[in-house]
C-alpha atoms as a PDB file:
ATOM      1  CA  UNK A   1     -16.775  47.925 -12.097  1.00  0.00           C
ATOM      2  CA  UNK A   2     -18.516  44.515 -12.577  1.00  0.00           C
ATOM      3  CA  UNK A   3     -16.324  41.423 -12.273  1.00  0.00           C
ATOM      4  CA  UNK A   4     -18.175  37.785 -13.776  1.00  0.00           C
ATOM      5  CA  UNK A   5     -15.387  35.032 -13.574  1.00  0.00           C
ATOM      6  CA  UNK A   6     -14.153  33.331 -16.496  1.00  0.00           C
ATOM      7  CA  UNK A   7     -13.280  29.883 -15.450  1.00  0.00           C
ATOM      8  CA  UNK A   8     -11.481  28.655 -18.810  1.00  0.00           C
ATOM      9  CA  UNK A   9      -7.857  28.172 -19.688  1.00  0.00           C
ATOM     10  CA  UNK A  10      -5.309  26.868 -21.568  1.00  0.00           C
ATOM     11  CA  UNK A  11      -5.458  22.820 -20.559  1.00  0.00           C
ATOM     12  CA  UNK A  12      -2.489  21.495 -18.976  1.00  0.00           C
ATOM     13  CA  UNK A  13      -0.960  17.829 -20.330  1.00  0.00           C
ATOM     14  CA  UNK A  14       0.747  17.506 -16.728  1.00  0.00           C
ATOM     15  CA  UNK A  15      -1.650  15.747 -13.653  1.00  0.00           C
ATOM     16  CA  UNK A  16      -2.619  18.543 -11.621  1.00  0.00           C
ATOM     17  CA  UNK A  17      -4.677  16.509  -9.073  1.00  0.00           C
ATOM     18  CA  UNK A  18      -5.459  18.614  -5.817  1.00  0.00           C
ATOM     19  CA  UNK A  19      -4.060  17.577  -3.043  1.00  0.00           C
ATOM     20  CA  UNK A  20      -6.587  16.661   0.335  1.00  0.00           C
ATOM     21  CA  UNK A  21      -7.012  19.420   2.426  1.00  0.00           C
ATOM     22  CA  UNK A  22      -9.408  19.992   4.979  1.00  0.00           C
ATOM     23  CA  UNK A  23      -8.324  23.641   5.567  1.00  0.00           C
ATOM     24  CA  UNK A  24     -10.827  26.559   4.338  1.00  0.00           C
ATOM     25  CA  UNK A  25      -9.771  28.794   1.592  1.00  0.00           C
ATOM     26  CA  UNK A  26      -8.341  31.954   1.208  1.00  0.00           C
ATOM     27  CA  UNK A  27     -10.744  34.825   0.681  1.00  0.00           C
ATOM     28  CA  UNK A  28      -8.603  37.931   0.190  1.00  0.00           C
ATOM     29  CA  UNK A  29     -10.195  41.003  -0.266  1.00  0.00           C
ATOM     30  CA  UNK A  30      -9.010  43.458  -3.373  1.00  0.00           C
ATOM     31  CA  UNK A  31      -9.473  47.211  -4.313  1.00  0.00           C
ATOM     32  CA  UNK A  32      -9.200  47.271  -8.024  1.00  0.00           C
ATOM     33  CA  UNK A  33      -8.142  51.322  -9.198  1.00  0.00           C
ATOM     34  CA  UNK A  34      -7.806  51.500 -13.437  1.00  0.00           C
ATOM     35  CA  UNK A  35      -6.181  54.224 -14.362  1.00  0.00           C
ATOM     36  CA  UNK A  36      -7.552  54.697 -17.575  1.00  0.00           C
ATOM     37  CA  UNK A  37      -8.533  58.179 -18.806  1.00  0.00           C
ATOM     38  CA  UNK A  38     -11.569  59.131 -21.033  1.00  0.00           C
ATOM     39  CA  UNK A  39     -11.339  60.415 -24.572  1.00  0.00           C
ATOM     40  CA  UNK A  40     -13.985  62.771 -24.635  1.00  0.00           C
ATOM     41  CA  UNK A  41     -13.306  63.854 -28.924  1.00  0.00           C
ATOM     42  CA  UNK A  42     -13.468  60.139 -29.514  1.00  0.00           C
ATOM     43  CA  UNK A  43     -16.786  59.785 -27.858  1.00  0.00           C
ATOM     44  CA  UNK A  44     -15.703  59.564 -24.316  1.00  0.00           C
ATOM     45  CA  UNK A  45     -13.933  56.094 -25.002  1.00  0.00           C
ATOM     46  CA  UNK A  46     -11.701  55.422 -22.580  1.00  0.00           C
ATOM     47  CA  UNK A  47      -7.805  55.243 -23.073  1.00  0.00           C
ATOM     48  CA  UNK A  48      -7.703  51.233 -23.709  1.00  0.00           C
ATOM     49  CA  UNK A  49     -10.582  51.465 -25.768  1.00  0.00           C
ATOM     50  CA  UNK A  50      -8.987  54.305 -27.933  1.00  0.00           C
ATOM     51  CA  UNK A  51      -5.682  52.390 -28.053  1.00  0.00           C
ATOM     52  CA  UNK A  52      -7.537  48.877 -28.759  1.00  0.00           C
ATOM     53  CA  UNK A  53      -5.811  47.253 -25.789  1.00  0.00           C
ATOM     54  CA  UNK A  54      -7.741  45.050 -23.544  1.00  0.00           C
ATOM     55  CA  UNK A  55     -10.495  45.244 -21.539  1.00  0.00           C
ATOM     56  CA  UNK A  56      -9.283  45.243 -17.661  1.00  0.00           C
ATOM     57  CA  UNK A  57     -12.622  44.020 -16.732  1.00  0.00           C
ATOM     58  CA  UNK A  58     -12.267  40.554 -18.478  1.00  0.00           C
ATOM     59  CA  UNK A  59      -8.649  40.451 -17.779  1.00  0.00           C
ATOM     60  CA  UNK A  60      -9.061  40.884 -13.946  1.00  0.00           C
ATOM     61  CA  UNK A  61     -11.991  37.821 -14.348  1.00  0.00           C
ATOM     62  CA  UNK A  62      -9.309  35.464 -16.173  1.00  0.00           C
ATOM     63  CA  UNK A  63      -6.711  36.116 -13.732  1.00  0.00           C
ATOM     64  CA  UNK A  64      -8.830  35.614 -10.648  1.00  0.00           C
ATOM     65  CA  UNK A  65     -10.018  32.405 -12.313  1.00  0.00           C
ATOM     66  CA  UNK A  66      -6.391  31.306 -12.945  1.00  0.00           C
ATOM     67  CA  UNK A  67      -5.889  31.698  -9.247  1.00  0.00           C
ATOM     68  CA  UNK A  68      -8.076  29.896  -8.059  1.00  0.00           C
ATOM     69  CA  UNK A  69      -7.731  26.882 -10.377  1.00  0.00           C
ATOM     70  CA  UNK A  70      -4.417  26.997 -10.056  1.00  0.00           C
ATOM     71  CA  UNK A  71      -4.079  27.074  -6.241  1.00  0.00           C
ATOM     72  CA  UNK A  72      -6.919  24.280  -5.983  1.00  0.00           C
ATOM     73  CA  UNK A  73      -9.708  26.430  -5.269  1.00  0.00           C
ATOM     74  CA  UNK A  74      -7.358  27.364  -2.505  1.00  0.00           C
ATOM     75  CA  UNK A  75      -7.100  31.395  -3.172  1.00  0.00           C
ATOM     76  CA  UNK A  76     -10.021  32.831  -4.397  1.00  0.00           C
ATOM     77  CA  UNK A  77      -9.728  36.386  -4.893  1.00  0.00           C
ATOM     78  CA  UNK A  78     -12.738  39.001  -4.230  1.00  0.00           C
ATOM     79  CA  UNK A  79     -13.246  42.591  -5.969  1.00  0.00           C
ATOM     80  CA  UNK A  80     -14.726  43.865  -2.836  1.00  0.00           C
ATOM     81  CA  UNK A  81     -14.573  47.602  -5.018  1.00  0.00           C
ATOM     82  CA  UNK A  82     -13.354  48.779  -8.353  1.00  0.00           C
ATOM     83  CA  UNK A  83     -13.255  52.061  -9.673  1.00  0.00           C
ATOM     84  CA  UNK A  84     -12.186  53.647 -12.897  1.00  0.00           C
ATOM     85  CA  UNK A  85     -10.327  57.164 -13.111  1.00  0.00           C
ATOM     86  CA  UNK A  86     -10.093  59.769 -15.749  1.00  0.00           C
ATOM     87  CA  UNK A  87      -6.294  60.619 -14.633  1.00  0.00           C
ATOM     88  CA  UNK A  88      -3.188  59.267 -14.815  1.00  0.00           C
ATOM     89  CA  UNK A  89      -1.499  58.712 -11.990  1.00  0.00           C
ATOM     90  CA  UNK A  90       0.964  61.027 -10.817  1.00  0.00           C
ATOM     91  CA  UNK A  91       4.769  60.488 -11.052  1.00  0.00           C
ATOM     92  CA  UNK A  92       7.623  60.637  -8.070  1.00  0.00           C
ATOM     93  CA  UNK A  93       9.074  64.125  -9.466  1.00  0.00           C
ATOM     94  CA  UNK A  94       5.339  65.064  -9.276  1.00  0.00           C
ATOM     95  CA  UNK A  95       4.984  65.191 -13.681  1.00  0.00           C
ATOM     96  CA  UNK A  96       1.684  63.931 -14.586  1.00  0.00           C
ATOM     97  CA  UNK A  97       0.709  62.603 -18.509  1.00  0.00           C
ATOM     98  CA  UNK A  98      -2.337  64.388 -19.879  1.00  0.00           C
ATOM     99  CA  UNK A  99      -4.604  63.089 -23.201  1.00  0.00           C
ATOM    100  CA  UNK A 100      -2.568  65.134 -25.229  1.00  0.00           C
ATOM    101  CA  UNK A 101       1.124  64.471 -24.049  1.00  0.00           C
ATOM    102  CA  UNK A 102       0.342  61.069 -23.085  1.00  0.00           C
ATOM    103  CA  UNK A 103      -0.793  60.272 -26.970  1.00  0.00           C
ATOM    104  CA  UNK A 104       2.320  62.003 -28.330  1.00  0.00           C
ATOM    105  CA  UNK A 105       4.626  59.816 -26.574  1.00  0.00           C
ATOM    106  CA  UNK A 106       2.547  57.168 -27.983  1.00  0.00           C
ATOM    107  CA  UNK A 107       3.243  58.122 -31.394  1.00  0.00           C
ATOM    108  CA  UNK A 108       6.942  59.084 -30.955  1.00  0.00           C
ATOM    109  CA  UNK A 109       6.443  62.839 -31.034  1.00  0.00           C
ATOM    110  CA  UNK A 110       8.264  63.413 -27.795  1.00  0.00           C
ATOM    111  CA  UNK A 111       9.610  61.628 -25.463  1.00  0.00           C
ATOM    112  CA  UNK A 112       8.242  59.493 -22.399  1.00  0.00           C
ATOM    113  CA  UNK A 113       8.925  61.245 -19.712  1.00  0.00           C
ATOM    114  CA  UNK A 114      11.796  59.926 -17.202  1.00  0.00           C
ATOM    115  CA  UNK A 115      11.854  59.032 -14.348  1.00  0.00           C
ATOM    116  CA  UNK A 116       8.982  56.846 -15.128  1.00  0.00           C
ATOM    117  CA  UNK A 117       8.430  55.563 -11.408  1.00  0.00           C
ATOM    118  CA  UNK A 118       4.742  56.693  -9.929  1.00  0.00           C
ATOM    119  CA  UNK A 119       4.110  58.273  -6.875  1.00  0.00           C
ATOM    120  CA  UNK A 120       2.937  54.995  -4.871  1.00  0.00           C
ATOM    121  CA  UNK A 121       2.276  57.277  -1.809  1.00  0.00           C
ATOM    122  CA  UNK A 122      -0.081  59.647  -3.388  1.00  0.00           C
ATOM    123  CA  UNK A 123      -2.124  56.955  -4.560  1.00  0.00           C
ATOM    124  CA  UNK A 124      -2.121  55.518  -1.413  1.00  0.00           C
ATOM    125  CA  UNK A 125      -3.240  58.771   0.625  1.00  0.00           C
ATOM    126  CA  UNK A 126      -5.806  59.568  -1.880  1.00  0.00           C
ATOM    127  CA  UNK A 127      -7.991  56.090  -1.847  1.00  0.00           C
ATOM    128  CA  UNK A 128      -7.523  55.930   1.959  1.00  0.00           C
ATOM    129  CA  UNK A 129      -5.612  52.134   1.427  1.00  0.00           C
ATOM    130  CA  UNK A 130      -3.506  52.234   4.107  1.00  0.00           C
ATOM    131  CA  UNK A 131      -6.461  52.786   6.258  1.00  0.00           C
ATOM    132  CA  UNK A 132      -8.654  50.631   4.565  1.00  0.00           C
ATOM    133  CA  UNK A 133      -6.390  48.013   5.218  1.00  0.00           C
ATOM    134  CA  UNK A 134      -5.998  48.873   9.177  1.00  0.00           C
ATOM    135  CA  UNK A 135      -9.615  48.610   9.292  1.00  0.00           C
ATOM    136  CA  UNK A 136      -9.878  45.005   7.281  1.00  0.00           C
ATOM    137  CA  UNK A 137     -11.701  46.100   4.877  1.00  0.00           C
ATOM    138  CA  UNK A 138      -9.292  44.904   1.879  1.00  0.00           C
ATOM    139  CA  UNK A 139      -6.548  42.702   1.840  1.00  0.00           C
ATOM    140  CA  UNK A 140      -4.583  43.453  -1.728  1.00  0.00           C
ATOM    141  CA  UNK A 141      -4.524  46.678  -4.157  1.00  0.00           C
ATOM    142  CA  UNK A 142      -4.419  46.157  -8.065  1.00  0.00           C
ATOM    143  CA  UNK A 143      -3.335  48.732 -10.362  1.00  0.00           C
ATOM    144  CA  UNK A 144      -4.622  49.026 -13.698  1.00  0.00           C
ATOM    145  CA  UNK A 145      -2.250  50.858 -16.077  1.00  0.00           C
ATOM    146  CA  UNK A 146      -0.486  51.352 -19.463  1.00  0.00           C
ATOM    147  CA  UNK A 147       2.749  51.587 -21.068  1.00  0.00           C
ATOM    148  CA  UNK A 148       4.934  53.995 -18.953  1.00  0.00           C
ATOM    149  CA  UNK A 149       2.262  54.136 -16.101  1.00  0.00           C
ATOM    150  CA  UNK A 150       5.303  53.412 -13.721  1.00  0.00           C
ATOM    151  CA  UNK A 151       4.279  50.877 -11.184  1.00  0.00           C
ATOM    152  CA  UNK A 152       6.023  47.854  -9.701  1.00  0.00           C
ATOM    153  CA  UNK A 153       5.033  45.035 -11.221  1.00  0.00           C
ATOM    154  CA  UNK A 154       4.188  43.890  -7.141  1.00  0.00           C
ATOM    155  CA  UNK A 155       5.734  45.568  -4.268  1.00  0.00           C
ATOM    156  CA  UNK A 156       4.670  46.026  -0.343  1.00  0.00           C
ATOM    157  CA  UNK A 157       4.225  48.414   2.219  1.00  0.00           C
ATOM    158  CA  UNK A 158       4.306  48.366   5.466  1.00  0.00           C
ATOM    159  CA  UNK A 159       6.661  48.617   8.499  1.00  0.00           C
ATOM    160  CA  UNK A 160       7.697  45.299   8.243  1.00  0.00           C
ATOM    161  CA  UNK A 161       7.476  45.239   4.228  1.00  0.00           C
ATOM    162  CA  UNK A 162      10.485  43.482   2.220  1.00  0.00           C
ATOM    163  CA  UNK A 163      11.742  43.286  -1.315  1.00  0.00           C
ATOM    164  CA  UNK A 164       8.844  41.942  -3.141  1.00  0.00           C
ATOM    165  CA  UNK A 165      10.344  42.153  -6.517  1.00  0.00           C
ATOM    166  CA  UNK A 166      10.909  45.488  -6.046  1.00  0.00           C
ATOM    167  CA  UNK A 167      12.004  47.758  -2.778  1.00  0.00           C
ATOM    168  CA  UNK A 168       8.703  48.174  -0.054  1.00  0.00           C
ATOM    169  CA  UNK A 169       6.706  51.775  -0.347  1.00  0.00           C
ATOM    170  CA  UNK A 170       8.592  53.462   2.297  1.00  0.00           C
ATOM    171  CA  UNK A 171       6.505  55.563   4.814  1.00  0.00           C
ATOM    172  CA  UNK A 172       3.477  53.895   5.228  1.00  0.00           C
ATOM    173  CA  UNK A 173       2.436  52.677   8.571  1.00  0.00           C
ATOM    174  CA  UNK A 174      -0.213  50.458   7.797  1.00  0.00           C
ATOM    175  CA  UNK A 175      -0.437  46.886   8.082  1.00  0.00           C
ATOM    176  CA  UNK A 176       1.887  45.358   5.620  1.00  0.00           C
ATOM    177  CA  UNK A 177      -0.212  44.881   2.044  1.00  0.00           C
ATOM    178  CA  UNK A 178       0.858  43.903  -1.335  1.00  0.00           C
ATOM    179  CA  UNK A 179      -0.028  45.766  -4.258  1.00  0.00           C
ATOM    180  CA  UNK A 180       0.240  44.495  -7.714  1.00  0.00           C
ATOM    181  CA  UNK A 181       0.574  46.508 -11.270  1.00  0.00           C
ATOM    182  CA  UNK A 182      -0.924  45.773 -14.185  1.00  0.00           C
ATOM    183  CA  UNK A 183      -0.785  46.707 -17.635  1.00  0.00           C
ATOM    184  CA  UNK A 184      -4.185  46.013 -20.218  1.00  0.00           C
ATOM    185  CA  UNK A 185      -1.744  46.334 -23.230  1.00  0.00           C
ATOM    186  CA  UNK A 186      -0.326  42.829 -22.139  1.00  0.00           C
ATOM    187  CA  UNK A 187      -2.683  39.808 -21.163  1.00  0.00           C
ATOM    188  CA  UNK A 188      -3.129  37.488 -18.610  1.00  0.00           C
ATOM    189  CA  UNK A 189       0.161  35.567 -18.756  1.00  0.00           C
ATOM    190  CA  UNK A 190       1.920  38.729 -17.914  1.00  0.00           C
ATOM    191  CA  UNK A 191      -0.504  38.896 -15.402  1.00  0.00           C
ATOM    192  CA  UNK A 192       0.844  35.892 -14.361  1.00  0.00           C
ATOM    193  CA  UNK A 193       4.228  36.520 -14.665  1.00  0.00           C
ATOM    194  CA  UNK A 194       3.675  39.386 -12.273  1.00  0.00           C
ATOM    195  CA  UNK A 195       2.526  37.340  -9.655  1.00  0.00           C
ATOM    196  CA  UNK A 196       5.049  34.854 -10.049  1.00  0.00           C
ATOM    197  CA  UNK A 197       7.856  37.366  -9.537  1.00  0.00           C
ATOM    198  CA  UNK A 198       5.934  38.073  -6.506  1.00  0.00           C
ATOM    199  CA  UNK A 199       5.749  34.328  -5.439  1.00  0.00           C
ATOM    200  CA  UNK A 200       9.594  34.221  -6.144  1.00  0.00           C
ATOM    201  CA  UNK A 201      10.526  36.791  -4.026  1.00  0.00           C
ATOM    202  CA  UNK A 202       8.368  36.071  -0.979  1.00  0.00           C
ATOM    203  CA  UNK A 203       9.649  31.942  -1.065  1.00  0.00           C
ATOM    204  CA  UNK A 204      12.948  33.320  -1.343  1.00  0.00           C
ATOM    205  CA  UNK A 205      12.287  35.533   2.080  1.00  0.00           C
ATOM    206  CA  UNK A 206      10.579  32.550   4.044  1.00  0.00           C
ATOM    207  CA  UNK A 207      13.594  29.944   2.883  1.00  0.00           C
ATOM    208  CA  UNK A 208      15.792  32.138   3.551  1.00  0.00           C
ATOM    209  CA  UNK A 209      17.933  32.382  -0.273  1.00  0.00           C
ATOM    210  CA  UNK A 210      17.191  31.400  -4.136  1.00  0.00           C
ATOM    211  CA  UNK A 211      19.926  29.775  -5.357  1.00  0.00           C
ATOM    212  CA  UNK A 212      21.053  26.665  -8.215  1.00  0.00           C
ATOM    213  CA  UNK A 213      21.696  24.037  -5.152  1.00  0.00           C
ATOM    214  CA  UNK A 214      19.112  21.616  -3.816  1.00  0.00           C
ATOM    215  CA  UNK A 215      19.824  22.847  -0.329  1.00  0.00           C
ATOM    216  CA  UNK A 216      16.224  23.420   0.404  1.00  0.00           C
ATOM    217  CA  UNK A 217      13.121  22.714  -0.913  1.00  0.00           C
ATOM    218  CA  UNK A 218      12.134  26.343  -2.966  1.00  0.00           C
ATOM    219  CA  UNK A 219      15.936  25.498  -4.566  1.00  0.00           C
ATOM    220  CA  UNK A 220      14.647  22.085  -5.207  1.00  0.00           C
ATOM    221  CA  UNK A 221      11.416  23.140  -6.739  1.00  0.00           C
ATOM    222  CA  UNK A 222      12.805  25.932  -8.848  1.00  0.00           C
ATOM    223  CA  UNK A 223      15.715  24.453 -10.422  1.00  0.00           C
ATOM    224  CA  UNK A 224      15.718  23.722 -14.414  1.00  0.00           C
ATOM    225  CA  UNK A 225      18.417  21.491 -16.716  1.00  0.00           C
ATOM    226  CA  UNK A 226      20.771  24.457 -17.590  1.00  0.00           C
ATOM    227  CA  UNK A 227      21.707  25.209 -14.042  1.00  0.00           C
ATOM    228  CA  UNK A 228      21.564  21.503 -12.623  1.00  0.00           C
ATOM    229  CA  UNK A 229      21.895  18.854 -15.278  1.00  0.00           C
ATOM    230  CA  UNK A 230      19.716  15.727 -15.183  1.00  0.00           C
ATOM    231  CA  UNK A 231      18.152  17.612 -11.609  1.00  0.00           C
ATOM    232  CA  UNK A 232      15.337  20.527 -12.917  1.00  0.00           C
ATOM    233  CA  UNK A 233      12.079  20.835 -10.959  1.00  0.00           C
ATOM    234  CA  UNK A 234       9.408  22.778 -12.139  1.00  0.00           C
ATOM    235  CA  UNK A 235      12.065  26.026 -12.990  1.00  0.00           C
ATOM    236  CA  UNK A 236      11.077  29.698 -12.241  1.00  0.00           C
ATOM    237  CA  UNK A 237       8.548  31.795 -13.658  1.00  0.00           C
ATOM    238  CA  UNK A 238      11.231  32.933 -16.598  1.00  0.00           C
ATOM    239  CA  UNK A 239      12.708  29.138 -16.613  1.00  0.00           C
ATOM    240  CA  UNK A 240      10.789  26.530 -17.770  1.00  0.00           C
ATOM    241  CA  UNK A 241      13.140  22.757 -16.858  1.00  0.00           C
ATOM    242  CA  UNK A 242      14.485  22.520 -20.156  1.00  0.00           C
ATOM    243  CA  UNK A 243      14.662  26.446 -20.947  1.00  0.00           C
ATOM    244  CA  UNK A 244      18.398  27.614 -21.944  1.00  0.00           C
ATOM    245  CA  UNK A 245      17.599  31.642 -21.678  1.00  0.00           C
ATOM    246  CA  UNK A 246      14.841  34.022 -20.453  1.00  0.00           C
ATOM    247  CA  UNK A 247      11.136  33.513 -21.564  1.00  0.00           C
ATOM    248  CA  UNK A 248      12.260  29.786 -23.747  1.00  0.00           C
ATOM    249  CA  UNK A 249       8.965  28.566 -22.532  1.00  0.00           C
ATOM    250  CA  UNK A 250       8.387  26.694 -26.366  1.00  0.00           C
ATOM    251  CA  UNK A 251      11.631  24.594 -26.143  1.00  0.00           C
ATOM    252  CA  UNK A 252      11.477  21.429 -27.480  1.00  0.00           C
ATOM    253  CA  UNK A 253      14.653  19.629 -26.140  1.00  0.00           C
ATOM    254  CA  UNK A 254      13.573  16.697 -23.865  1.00  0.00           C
ATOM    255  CA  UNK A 255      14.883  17.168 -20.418  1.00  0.00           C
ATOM    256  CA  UNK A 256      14.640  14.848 -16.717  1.00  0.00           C
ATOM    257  CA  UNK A 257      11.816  16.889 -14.489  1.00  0.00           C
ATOM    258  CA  UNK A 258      10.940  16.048 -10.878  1.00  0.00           C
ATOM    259  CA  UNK A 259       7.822  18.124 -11.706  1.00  0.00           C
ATOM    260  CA  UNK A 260       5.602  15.315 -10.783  1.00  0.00           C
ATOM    261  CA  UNK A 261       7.077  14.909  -7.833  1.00  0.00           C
ATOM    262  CA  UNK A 262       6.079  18.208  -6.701  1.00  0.00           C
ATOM    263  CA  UNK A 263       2.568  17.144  -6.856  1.00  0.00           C
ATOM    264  CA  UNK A 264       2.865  14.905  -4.043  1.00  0.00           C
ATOM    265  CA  UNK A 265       4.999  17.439  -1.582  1.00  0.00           C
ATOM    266  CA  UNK A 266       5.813  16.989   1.124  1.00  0.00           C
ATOM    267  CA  UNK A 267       6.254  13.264   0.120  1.00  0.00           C
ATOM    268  CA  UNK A 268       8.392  13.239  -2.314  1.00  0.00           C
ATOM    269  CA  UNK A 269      10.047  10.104  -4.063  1.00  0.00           C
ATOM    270  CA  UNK A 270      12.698  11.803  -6.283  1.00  0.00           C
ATOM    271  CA  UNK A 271      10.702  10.296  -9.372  1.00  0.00           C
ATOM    272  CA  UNK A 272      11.292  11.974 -12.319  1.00  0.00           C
ATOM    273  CA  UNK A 273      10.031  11.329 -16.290  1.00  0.00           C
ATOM    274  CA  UNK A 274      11.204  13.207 -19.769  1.00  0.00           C
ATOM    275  CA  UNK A 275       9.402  16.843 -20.561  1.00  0.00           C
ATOM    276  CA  UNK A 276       9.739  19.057 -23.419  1.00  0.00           C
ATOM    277  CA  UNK A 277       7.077  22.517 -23.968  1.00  0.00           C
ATOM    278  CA  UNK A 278       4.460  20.444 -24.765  1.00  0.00           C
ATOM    279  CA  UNK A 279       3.787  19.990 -21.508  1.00  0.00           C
ATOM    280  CA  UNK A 280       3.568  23.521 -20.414  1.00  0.00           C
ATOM    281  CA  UNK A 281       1.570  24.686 -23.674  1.00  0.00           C
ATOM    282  CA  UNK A 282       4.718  24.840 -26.434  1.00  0.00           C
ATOM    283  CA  UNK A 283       5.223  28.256 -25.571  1.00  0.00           C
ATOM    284  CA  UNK A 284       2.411  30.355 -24.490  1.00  0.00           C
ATOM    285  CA  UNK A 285       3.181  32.580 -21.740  1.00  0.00           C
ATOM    286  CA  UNK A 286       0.039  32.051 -19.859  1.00  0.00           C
ATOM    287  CA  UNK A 287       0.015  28.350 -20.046  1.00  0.00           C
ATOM    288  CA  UNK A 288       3.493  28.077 -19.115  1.00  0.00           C
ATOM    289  CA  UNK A 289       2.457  29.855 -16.064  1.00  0.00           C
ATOM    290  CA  UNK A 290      -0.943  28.373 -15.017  1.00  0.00           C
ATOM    291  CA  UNK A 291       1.618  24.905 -15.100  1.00  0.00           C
ATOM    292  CA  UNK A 292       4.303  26.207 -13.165  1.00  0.00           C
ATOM    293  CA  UNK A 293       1.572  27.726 -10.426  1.00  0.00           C
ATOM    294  CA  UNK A 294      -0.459  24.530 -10.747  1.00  0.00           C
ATOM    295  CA  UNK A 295       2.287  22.777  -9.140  1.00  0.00           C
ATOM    296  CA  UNK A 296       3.168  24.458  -5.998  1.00  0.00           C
ATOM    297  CA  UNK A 297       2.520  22.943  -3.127  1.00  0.00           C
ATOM    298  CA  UNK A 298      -0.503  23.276  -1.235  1.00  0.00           C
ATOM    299  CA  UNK A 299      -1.180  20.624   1.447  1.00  0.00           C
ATOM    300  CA  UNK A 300      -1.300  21.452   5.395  1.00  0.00           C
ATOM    301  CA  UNK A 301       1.339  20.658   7.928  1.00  0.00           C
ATOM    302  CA  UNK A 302       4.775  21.779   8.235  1.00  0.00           C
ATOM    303  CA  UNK A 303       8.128  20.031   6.732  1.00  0.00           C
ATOM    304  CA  UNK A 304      11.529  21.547   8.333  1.00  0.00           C
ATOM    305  CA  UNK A 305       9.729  24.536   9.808  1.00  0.00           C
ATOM    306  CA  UNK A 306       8.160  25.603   7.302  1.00  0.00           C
ATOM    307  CA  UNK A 307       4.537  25.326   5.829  1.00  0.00           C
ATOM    308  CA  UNK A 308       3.514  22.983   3.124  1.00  0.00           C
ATOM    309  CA  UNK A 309       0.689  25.101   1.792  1.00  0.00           C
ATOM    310  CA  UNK A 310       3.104  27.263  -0.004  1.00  0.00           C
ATOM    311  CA  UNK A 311       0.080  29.917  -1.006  1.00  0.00           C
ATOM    312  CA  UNK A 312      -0.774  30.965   2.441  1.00  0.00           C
ATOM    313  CA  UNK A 313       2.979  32.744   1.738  1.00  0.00           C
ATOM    314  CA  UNK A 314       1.909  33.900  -1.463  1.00  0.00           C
ATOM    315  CA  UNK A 315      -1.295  35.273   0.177  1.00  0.00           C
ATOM    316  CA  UNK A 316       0.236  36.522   3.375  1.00  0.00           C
ATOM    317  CA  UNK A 317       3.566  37.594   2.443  1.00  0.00           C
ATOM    318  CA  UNK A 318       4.584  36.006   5.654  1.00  0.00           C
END
């Protein structure tokens, strides 16, 4: 699989200076497996391409380029080796979708098959990750997948693995690894929104709890108008500071932010100004998100025990 970077984006209206640093980035190493089977009586096109969904190619460039301008050049992911497969993967109960079942599910003629969860240690075992990550030779594992292909959108493995918005791969005796699920029906702001449930859940395990109070400084960070009048941050990946439910990332109701603030972590001043979805793209999912990742911090040092650069967490799981 080849793997050319596209560094555009949606622009953000918010300052997204990058902090000084003088530490070097991280480099993490991924293993990128698509699951996505060939067609061969419509010309060996492969199962995107016969659905018209999206290229995971391109959408694995935009997301790595969204990383890294995101993070400040700070994480810059590398394919290290891709491969396509002509199967899909195989479930828990050990049922596995073929051309021909998979496509009448598709079209409503029978049902998708339940349980939908995959079979995380068979794919493991058969691609030699677990090893491969004992030996260094990757860091990360991305799935590639499509509707019903039953991964996590992120979860570890590991013996010391954790809840990483979803329960660790038991069994595997590895060093601990993350590996993220992807979908090429979506885009790259559910990309995005993967990742971020990933980011939530490992800030919550360093600081200890997630919760509406500005008792620490992920609380701080993450909290929007609905939960703490007049106090938001920069919200959560599903929260935008003036959203009122799930996903109300094109709200136009002016609300005090901190977000600024953020920018200058660990020095903060408590400043805040008025912000409404125009500044985190009036709406679009990916937008929304590069904004909300552009602001965590990412400076060196330590405040209260804990790191400053929150992305080595992001990277490490730490």
């Amino acid at each position: 699989m080849n793997y050319q970077l596209d560094e555009t984006g949606p622009s953000l209206r918010s300052p997204t200076r990058l902090p000084l640093r003088s530490s070097a980035p991280l480099l993490p190493k991924v293993f990128v497996l698509n699951f996505d089977p060939v067609f061969p009586d419509q010309e060996g096109r492969r199962l995107h391409e016969v659905c018209r969904w999206n290229d995971p190619r391109q959408l694995t460039k935009t997301f790595i380029a969204d990383i890294r301008e995101c993070s400040g050049g700070y994480v810059q992911y590398r394919i290290v080796e891709g491969r396509d497969v002509d199967v899909y993967p195989l479930k828990r109960d050990g049922f596995r979708y073929t051309n021909a079942t998979y496509m009448a599910c598709r079209v409503g003629r029978q049902a998708w098959h339940h349980p939908d969860a995959v079979d995380y240690a068979t794919i493991f075992r058969e691609f030699d990750f677990p090893e491969r990550i004992g030996r260094g030779e990757i860091d990360e594992v991305w799935l590639w997948g499509f509707p019903y292909a039953g991964f996590w959108e992120s979860t570890m493995a590991g013996p010391d693995a954790y809840f990483c918005n979803s329960p660790p791969v038991p069994g595997i005796t590895s060093p601990r690894f993350i590996t993220m699920g992807f979908n090429y029906e979506r885009g790259v702001g559910e990309m995005l929104e993967s990742f971020g449930h990933r980011i939530e859940s490992i800030l919550t395990h360093v600081f200890g709890s997630w919760e509406p109070h500005p008792t620490h400084a992920w609380n701080r960070f993450t909290l929007y108008d609905r939960v703490a009048p007049g106090q938001a941050g920069c919200g959560n990946i599903h929260f935008a500071p003036n959203s009122e439910r799930d996903y109300d990332w094109g709200n136009r109701r002016e609300v005090w932010s901190t977000c600024d603030d953020w920018l200058n972590y660990p020095h903060l001043t408590g400043q805040r100004r008025r912000v409404t979805c125009a500044d985190w793209g009036d709406g679009d999912i990916r937008a929304h998100h590069r904004w909300w990742l552009s602001h965590l911090p990412r400076v060196e040092g330590e405040t209260s025990g804990k790191k400053n650069n929150w992305w080595e967490y992001v990277v490490d799981g730490e």
